[in-house]
C-alpha atoms as a PDB file:
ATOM      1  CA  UNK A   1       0.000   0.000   0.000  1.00  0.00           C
ATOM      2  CA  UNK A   2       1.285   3.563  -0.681  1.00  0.00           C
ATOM      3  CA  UNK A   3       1.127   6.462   1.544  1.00  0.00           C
ATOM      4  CA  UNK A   4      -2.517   7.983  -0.316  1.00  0.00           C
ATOM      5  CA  UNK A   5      -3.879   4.755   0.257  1.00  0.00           C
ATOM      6  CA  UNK A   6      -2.969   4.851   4.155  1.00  0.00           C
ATOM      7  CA  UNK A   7      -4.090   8.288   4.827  1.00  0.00           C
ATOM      8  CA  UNK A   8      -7.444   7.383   3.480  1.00  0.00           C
ATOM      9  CA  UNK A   9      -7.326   4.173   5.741  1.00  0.00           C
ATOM     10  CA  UNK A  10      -6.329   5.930   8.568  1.00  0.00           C
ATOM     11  CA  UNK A  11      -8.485   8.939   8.222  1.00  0.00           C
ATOM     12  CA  UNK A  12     -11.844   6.973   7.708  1.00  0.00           C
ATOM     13  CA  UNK A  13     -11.530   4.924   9.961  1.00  0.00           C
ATOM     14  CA  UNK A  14     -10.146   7.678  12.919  1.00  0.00           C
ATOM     15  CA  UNK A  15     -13.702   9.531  11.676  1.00  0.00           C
ATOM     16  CA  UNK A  16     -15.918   6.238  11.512  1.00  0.00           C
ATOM     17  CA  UNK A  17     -14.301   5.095  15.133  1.00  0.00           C
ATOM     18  CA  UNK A  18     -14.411   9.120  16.522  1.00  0.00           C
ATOM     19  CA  UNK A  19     -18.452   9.381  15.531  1.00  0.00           C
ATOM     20  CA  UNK A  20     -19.076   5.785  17.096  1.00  0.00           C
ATOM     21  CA  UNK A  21     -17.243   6.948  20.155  1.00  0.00           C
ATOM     22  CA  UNK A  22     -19.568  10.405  20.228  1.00  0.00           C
ATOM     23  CA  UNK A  23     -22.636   8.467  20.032  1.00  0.00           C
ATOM     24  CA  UNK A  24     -22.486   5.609  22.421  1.00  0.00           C
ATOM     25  CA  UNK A  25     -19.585   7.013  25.093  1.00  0.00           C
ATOM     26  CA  UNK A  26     -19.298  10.745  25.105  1.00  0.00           C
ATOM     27  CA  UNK A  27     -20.047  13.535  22.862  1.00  0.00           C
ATOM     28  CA  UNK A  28     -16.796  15.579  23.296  1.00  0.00           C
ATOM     29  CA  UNK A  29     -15.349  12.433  20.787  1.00  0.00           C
ATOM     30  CA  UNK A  30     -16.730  14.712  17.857  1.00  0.00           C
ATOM     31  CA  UNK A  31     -14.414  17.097  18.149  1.00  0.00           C
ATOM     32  CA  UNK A  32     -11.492  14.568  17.724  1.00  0.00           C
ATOM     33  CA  UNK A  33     -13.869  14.075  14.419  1.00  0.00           C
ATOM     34  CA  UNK A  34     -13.431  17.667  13.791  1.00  0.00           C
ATOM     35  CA  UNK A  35      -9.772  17.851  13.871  1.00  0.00           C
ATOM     36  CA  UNK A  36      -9.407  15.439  11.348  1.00  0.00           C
ATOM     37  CA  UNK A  37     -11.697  16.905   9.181  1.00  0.00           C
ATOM     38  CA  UNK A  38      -9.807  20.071   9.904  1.00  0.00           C
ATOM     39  CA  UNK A  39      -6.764  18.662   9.567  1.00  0.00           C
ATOM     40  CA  UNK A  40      -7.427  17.336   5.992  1.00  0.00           C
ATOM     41  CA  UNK A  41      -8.588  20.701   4.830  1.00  0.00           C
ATOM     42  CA  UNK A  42      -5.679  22.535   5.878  1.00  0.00           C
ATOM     43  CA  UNK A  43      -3.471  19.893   4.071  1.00  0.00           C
ATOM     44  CA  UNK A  44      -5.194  20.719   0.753  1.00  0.00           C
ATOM     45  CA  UNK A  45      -4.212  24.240   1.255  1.00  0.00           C
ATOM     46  CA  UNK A  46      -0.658  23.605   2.450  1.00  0.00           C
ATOM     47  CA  UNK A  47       0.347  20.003   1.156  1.00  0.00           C
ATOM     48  CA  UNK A  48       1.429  19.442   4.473  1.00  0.00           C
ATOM     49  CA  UNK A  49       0.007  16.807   6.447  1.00  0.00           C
ATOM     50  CA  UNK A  50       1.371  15.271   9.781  1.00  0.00           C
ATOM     51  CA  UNK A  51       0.195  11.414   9.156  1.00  0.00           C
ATOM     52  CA  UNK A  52       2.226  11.642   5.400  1.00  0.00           C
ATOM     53  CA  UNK A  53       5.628  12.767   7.730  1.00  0.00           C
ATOM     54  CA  UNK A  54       4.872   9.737  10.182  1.00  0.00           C
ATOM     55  CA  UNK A  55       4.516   7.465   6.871  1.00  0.00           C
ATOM     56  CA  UNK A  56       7.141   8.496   5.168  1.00  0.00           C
ATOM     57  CA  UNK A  57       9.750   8.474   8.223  1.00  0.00           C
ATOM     58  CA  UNK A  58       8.040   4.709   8.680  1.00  0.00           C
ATOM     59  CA  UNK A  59       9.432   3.962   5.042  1.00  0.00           C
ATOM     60  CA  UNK A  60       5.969   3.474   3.384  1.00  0.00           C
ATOM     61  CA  UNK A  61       6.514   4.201  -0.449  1.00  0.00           C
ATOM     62  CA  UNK A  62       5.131   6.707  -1.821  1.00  0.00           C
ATOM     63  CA  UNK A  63       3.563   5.545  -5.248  1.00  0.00           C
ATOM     64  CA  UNK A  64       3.251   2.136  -6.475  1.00  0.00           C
ATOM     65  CA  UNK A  65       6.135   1.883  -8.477  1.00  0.00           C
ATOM     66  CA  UNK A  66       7.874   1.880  -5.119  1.00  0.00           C
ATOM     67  CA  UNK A  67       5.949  -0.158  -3.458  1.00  0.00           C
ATOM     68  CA  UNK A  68       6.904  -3.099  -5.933  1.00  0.00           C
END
């Protein structure tokens, strides 16, 4: 898997898990929901996003011609 496909992983399911968490434990979970939300919108303004840095210093490739 490359590093788009992980973010996408990783950010659904933080959202799916956050919004299960705000419904049946505690409603202060959604605003974990909404810093990830608000954290992918400021990455499509800056290109910068802290999950690709983990990834990348973790050695996942970055397109699938690496990943082969």
């Amino acid at each position: 898997m490359t590093i788009n496909r992980y973010l996408r992983l990783v950010s659904g399911a933080f959202v799916m898990l956050s919004v299960a968490l705000g419904h049946w434990v505690h409603p202060g979970w959604y605003y974990f929901t909404a810093f990830v939300g608000l954290n992918l919108f400021q990455s499509a303004f800056t290109d910068w996003c802290p999950l690709v840095s983990i990834l990348k210093a973790a050695g996942v490739p970055a397109c699938k011609h690496q990943a082969k």
